[in-house]
N, C-alpha and C. Protein backbone atom coordinates (compact mmCIF):
# COMPACT_ATOMS: atom_id res chain seq x y z
N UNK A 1 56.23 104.12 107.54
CA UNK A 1 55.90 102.72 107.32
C UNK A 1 56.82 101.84 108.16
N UNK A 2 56.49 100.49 108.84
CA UNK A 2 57.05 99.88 109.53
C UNK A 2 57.33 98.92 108.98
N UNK A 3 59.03 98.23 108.40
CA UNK A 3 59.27 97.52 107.73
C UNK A 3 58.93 96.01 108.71
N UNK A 4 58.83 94.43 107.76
CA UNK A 4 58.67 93.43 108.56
C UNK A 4 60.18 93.54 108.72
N UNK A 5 60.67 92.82 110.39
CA UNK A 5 61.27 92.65 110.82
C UNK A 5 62.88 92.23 109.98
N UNK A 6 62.90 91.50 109.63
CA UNK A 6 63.96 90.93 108.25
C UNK A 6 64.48 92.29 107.41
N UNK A 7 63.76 92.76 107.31
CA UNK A 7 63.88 94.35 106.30
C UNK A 7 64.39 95.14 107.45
N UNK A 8 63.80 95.52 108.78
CA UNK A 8 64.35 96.25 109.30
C UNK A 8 65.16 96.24 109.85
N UNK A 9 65.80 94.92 110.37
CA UNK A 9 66.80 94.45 110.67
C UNK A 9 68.49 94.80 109.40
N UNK A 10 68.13 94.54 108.75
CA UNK A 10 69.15 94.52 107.08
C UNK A 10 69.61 95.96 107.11
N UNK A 11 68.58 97.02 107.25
CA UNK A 11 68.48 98.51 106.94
C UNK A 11 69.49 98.87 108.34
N UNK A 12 68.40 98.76 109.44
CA UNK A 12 69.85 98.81 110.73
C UNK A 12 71.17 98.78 110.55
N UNK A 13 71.46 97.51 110.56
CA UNK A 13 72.83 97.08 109.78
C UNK A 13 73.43 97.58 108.46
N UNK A 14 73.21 98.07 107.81
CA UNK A 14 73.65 99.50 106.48
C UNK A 14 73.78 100.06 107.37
N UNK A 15 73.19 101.19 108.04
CA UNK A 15 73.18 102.34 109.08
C UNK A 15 74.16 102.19 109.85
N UNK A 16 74.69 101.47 109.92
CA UNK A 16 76.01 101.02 111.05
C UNK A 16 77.32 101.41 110.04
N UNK A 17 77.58 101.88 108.97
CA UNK A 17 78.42 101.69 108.11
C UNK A 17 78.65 103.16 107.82
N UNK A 18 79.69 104.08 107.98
CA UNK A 18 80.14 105.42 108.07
C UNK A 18 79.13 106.26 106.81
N UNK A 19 78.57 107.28 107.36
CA UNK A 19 78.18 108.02 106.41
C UNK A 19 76.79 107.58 105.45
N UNK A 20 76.24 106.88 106.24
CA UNK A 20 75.19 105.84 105.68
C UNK A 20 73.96 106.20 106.77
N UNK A 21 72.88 107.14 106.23
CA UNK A 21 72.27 107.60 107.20
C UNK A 21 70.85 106.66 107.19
N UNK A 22 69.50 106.96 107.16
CA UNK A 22 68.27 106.28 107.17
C UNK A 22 67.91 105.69 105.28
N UNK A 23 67.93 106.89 104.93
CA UNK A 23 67.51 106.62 103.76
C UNK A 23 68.59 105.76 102.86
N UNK A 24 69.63 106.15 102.60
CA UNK A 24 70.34 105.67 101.90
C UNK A 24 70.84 104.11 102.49
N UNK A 25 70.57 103.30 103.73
CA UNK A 25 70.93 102.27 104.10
C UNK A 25 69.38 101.66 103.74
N UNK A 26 68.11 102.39 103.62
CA UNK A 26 66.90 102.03 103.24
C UNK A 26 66.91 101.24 101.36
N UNK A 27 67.61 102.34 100.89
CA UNK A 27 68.02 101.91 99.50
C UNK A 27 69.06 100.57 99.03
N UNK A 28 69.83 100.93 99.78
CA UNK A 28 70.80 99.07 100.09
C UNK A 28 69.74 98.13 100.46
N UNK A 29 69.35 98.17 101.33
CA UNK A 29 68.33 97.29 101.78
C UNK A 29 67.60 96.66 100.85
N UNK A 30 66.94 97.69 100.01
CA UNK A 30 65.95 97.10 98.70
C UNK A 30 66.45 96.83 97.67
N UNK A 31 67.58 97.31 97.75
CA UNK A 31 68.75 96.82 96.58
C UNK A 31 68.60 95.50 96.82
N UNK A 32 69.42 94.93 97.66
CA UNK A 32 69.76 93.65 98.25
C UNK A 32 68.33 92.68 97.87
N UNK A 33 67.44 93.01 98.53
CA UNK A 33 65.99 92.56 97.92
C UNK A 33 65.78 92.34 96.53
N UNK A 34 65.81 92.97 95.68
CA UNK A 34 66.49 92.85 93.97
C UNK A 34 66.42 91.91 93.64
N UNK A 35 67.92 92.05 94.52
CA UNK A 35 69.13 90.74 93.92
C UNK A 35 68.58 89.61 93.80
N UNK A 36 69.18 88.44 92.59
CA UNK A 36 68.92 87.46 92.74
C UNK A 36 69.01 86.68 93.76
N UNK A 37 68.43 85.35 93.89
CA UNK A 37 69.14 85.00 95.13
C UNK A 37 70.60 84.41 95.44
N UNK A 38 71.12 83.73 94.46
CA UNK A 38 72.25 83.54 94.11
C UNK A 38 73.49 84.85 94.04
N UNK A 39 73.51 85.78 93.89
CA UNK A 39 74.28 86.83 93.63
C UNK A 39 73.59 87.27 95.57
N UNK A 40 72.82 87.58 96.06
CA UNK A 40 72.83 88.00 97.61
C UNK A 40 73.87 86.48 98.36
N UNK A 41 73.87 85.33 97.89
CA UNK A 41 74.48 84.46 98.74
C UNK A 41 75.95 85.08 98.52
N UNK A 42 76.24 85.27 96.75
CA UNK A 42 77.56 85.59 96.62
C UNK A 42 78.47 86.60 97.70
N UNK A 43 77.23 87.94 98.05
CA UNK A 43 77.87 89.12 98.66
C UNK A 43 77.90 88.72 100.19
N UNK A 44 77.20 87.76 100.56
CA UNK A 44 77.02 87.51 101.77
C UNK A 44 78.62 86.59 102.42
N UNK A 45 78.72 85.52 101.10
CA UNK A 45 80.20 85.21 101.08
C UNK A 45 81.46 85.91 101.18
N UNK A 46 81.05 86.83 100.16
CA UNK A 46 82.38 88.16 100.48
C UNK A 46 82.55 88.75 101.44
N UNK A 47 81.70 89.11 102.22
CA UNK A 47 81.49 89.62 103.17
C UNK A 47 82.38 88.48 104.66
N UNK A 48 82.14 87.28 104.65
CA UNK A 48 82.27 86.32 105.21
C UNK A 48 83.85 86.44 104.70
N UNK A 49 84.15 85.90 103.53
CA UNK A 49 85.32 85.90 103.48
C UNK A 49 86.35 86.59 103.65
N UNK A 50 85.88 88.38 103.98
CA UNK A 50 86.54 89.46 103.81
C UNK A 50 86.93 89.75 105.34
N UNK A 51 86.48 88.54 106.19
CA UNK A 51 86.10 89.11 107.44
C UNK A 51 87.08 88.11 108.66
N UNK A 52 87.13 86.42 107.33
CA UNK A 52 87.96 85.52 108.23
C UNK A 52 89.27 85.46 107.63
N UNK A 53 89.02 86.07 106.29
CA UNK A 53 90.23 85.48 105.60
C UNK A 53 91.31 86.52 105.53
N UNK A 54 91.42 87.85 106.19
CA UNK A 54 92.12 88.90 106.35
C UNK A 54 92.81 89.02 107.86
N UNK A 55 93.71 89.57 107.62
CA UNK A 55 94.39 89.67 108.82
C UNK A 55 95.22 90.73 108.73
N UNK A 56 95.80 91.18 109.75
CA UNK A 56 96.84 92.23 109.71
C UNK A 56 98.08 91.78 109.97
N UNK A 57 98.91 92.29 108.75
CA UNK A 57 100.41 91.69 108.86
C UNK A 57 101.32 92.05 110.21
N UNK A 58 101.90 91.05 110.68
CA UNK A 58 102.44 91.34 111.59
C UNK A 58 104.11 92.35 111.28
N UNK A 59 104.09 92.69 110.49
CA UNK A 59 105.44 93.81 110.50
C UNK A 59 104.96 94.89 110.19
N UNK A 60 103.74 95.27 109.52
CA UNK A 60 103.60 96.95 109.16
C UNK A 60 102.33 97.36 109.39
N UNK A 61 100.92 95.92 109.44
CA UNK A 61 99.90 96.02 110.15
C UNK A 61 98.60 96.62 109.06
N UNK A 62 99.33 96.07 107.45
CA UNK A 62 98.47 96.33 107.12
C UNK A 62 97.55 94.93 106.85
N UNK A 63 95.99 95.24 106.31
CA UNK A 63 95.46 94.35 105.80
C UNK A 63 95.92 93.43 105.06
N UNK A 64 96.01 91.69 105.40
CA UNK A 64 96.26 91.16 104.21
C UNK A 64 95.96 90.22 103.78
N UNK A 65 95.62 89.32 103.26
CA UNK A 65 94.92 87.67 103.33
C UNK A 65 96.71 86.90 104.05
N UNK A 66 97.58 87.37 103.89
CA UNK A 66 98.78 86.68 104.39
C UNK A 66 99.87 87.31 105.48
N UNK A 67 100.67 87.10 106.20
CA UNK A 67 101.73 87.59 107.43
C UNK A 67 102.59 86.96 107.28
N UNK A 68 104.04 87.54 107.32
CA UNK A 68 103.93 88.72 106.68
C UNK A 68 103.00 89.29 105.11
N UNK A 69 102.53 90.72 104.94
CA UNK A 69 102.00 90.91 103.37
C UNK A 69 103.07 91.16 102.53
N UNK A 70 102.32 90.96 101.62
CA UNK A 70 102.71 90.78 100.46
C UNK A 70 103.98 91.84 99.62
N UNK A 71 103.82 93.72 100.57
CA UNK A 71 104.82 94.62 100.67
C UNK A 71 105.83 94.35 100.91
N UNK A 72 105.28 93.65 102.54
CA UNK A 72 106.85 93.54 103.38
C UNK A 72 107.68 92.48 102.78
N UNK A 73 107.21 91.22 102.16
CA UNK A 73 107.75 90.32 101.40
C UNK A 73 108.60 90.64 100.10
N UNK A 74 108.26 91.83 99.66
CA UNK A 74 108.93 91.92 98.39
C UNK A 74 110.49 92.47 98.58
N UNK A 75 111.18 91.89 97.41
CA UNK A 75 112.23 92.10 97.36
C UNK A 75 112.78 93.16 96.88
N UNK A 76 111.74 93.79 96.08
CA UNK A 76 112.28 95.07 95.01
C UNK A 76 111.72 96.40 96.16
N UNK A 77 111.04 96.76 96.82
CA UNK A 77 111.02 97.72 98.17
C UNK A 77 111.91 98.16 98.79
N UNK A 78 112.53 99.52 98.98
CA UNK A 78 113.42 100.30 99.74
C UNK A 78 113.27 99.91 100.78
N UNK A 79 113.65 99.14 101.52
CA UNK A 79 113.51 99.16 103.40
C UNK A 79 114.88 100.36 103.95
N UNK A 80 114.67 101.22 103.17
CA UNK A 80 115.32 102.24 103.97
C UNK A 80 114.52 103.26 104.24
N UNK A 81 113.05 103.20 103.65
CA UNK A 81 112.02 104.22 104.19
C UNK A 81 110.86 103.45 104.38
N UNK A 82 110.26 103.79 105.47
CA UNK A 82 108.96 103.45 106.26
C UNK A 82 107.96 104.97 105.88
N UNK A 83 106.99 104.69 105.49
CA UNK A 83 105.40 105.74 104.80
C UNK A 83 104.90 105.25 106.28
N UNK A 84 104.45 106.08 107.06
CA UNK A 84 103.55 106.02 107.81
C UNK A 84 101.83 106.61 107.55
N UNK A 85 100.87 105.50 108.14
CA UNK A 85 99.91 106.01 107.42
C UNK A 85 98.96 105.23 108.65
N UNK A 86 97.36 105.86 108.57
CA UNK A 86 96.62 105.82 109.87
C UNK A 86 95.61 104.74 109.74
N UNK A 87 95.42 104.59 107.95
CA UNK A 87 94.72 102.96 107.91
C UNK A 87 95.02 102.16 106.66
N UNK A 88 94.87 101.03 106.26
CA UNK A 88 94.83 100.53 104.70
C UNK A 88 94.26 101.25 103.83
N UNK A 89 93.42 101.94 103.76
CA UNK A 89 92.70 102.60 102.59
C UNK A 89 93.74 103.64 102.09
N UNK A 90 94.71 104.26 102.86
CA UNK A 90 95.53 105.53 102.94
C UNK A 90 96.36 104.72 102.12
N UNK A 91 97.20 103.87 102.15
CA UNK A 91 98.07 102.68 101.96
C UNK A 91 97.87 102.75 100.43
N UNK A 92 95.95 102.08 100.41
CA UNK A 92 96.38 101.71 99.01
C UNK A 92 95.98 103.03 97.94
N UNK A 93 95.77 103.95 98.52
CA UNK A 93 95.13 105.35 97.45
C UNK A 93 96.89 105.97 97.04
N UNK A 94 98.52 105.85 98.39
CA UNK A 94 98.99 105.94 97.57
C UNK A 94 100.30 105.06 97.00
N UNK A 95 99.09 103.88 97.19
CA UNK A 95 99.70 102.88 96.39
C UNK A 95 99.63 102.72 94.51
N UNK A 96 98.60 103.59 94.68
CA UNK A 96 97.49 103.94 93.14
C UNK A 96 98.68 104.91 92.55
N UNK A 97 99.28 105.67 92.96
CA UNK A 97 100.41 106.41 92.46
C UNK A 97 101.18 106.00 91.80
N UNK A 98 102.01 104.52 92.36
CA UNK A 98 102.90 103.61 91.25
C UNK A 98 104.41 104.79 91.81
N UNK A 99 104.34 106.08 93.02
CA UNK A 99 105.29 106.71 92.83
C UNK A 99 106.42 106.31 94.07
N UNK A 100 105.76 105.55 94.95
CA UNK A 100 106.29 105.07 96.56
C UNK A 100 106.58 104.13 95.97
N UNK A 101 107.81 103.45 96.42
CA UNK A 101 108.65 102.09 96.07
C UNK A 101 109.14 101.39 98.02
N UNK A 102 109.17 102.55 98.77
CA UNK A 102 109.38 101.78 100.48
C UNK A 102 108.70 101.08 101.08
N UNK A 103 108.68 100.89 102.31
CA UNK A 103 107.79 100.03 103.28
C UNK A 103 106.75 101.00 104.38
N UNK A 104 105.96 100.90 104.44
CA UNK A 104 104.95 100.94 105.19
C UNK A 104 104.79 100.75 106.60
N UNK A 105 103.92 101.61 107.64
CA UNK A 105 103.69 101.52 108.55
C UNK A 105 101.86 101.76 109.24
N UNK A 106 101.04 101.09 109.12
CA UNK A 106 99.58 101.37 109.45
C UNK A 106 99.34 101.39 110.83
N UNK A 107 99.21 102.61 111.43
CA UNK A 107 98.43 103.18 112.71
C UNK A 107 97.65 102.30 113.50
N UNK A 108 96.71 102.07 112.58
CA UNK A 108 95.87 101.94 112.45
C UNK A 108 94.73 102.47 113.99
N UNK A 109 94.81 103.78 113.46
CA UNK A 109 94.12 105.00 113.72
C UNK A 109 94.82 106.08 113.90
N UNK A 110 94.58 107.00 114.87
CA UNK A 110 95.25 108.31 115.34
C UNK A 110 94.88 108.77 116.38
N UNK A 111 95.59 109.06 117.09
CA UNK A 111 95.84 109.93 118.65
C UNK A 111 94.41 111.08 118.76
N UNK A 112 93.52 110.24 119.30
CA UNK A 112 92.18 111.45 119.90
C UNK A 112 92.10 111.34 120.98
N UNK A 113 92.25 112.29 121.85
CA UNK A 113 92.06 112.30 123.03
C UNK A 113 90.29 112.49 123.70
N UNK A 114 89.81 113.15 122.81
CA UNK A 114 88.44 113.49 122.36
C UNK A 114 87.75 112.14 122.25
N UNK A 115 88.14 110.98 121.42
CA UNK A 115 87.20 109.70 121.54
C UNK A 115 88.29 108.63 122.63
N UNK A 116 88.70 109.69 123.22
CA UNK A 116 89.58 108.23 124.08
C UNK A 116 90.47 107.53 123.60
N UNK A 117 91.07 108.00 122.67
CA UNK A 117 92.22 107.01 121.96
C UNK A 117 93.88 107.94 122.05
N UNK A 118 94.45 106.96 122.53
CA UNK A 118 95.91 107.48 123.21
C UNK A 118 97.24 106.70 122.60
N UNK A 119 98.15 107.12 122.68
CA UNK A 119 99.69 106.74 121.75
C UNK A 119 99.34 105.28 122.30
N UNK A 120 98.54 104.68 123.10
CA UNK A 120 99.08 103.19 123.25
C UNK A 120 97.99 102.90 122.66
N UNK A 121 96.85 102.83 122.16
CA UNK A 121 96.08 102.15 121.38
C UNK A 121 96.50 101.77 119.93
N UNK A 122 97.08 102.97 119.73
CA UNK A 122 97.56 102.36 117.89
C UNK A 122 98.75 102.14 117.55
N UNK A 123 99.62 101.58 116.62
CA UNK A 123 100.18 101.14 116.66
C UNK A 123 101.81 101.78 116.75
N UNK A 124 101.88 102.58 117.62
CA UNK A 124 103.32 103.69 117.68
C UNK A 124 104.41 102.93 118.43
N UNK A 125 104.06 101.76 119.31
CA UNK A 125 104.88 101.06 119.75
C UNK A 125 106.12 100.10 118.82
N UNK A 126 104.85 99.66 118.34
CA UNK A 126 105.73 98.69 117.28
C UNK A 126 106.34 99.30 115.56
N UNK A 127 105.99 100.74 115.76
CA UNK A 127 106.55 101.47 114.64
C UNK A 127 108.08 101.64 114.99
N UNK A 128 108.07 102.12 116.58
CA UNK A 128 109.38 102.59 116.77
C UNK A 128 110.13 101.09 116.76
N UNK A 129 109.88 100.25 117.30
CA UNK A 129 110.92 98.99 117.54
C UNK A 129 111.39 98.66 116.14
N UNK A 130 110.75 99.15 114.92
CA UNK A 130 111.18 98.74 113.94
C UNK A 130 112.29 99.80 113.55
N UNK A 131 112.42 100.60 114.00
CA UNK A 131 113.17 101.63 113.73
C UNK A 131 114.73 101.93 114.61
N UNK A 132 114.71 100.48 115.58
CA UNK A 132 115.97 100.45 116.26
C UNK A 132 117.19 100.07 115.75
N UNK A 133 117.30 99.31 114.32
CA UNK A 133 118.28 98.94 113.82
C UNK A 133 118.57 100.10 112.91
N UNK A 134 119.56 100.06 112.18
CA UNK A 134 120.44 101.22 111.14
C UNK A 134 119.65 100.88 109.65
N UNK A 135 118.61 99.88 109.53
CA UNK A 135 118.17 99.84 108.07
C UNK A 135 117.33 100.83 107.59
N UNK A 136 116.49 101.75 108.28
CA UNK A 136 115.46 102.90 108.14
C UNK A 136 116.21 104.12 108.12
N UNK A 137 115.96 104.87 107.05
CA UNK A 137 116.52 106.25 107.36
C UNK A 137 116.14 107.46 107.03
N UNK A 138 114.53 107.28 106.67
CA UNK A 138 113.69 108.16 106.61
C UNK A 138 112.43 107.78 107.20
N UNK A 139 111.71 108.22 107.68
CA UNK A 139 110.02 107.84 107.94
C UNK A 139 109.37 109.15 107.45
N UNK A 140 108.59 108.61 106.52
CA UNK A 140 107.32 109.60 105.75
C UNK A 140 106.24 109.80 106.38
N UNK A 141 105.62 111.30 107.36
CA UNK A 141 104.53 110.96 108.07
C UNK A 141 103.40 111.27 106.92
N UNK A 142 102.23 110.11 106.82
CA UNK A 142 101.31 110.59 105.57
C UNK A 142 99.99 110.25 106.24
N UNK A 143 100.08 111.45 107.15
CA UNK A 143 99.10 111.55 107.98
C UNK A 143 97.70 112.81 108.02
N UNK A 144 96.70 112.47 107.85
CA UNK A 144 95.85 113.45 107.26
C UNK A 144 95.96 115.00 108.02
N UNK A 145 95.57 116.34 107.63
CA UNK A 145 95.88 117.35 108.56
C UNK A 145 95.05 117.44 109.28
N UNK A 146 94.27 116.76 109.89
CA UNK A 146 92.67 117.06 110.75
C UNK A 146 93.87 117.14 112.32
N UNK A 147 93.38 117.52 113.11
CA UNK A 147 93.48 117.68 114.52
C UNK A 147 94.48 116.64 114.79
N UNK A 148 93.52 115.45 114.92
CA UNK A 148 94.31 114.53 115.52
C UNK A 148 95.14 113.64 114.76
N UNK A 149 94.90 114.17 113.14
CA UNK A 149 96.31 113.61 112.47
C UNK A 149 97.66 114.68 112.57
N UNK A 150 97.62 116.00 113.17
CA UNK A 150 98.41 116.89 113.56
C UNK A 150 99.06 116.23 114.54
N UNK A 151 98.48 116.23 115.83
CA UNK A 151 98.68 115.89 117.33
C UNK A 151 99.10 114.74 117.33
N UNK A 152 99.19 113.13 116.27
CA UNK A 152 100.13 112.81 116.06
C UNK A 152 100.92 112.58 115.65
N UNK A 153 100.85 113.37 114.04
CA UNK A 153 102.68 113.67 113.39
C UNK A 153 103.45 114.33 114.80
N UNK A 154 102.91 115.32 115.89
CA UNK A 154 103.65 116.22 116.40
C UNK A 154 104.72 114.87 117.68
N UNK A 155 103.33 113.89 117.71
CA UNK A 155 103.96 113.16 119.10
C UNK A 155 104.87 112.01 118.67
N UNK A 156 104.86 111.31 117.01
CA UNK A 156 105.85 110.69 116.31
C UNK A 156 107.16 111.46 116.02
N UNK A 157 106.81 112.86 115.72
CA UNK A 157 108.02 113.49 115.52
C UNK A 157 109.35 113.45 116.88
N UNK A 158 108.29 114.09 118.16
CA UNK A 158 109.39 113.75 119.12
C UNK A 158 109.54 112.51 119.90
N UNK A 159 109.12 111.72 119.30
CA UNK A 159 109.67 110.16 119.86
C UNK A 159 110.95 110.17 118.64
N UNK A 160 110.90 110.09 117.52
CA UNK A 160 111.49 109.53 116.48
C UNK A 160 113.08 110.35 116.23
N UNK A 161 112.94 111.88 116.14
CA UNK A 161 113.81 112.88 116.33
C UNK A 161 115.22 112.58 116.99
N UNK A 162 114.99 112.44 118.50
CA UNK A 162 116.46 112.07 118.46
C UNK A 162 117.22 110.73 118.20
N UNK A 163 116.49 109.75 117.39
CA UNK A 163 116.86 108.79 116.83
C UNK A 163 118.23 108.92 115.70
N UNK A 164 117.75 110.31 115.23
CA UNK A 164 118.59 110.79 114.21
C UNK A 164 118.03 110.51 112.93
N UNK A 165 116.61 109.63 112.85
CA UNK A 165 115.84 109.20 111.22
C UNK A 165 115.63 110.71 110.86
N UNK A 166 115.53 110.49 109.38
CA UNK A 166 115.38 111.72 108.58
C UNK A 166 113.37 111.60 108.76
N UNK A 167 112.67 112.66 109.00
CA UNK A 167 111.38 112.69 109.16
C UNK A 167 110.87 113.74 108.16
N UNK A 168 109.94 113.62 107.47
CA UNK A 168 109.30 114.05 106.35
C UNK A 168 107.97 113.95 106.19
N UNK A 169 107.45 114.87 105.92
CA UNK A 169 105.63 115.03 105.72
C UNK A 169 104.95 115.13 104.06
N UNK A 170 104.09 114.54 104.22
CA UNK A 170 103.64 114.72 102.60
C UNK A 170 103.37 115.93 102.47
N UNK A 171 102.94 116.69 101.11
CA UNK A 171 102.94 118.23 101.13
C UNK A 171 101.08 118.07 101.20
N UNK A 172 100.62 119.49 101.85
CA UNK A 172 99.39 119.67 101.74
C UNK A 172 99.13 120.83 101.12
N UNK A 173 97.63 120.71 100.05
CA UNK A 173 97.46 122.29 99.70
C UNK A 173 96.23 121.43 98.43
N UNK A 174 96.53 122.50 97.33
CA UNK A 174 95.61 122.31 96.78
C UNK A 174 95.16 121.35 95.81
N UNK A 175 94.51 120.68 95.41
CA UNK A 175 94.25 119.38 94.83
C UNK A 175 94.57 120.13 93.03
N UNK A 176 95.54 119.28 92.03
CA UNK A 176 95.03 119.83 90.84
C UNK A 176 94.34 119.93 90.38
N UNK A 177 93.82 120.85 89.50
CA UNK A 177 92.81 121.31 88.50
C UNK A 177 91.30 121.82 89.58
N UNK A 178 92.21 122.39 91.07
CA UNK A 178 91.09 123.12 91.89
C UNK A 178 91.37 124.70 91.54
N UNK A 179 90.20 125.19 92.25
CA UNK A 179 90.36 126.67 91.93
C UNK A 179 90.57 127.66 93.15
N UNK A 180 91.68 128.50 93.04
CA UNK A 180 92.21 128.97 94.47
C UNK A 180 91.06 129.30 95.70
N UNK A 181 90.19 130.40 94.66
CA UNK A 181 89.05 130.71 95.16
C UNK A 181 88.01 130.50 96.15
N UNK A 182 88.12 129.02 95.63
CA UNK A 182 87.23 127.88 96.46
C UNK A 182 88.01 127.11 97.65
N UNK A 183 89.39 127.59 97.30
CA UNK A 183 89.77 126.86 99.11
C UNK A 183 89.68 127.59 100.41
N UNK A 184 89.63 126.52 100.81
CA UNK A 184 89.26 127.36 102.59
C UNK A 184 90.61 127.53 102.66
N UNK A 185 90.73 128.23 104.23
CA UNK A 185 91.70 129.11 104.67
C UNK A 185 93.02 128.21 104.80
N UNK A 186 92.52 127.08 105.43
CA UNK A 186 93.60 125.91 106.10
C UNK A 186 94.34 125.60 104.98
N UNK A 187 93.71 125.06 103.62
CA UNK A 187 94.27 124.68 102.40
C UNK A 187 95.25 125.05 101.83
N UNK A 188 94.44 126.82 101.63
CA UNK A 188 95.31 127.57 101.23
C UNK A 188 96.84 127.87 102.12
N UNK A 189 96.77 127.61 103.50
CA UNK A 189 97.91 128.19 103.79
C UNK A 189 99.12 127.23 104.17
N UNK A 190 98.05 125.90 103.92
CA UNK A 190 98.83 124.43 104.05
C UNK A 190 99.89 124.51 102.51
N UNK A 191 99.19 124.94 101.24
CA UNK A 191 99.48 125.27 99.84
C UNK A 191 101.03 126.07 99.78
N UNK A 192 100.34 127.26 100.58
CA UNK A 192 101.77 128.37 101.12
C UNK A 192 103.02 127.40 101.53
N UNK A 193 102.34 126.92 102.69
CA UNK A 193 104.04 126.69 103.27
C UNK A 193 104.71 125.54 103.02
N UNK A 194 104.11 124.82 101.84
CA UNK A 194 104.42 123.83 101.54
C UNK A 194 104.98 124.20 100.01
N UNK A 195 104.68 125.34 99.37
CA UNK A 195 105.55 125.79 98.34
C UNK A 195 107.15 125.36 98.03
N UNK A 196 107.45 125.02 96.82
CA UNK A 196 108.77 125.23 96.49
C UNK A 196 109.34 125.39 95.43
N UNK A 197 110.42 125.87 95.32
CA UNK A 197 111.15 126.53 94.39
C UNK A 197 111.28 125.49 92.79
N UNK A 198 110.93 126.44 91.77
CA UNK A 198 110.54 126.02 90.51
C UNK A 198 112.27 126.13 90.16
């Protein structure tokens, strides 16, 4: 069926949005249609607002309605450790922890050589300049294990190294209440060497 133009236009635009294939941006679409009309102006606002009214802080680069955010501003934060991390979403899942009390550093991305993206596109420049004075003395890499979150813990490590900062990786392995069984190979041996003594 060939939607009128307005419809197919809307559906397009879902489809543009990660992981959002024909059908399921078809279903937003008619969702949206639903809606009252008042509640579609609302999301259309959010959307609007989410888009002028955000910015990225200029010291750690994460999302924020303000610059500096609202992290780097606080007073009760360790600024003796910097969490490095590849976008805001990473930021705030382990911000959800309540267990990190330091400061932050957002990528914002990671080293693919594969889509064309290289140590100068994201933000590794201005990680290190923050790291020239004596106030940092750990950096946490909390960087996912895929390829190119490897390839650049490996290329932060030797920029950062002979700085003398203490460098540290989050542990990888198995999620609680998973079952050994069911992990793949990588998991499991990420699990292994990330073991420690009870």
């Amino acid at each position: 069926m060939i939607y009128p133009k307005p419809i197919a236009a809307l559906i397009e635009y879902f489809q543009k949005f990660p992981s959002v294939g024909p059908k399921s941006a078809q279903r937003m679409a008619f969702q949206v249609l639903k809606m009252p009309i008042d509640e579609v102006r609302r999301f259309a606002e959010a959307i609007i607002d989410a888009k002028t009214q955000t910015c990225a802080c200029q010291v750690c680069f994460n999302l924020s309605n303000a610059s500096p955010c609202e992290i780097c501003q606080s007073s009760r934060r360790d600024r003796s450790v910097i969490c490095v991390v590849s976008e805001t979403k990473d930021l705030v899942a382990i911000e959800k922890t309540n267990e990190y009390t330091g400061l932050y550093h957002v990528l914002q991305g990671l080293i693919s050589p594969m889509e064309g993206i290289g140590a100068d596109d994201i933000r590794i420049k201005e990680l290190l300049s923050r790291l020239v004075n004596d106030t940092v003395k750990e950096v946490i890499l909390a960087l996912s294990p895929s390829v190119e979150g490897e390839a650049t813990s490996l290329y932060l490590t030797k920029l950062i190294k002979p700085s003398g900062i203490k460098i540290t990786r989050i542990a990888f392995g198995l999620p609680v209440g998973a079952d050994i069984e069911y992990a793949d190979e990588i998991t499991l041996a990420k699990a292994i060497e990330g073991r420690r003594e009870l």
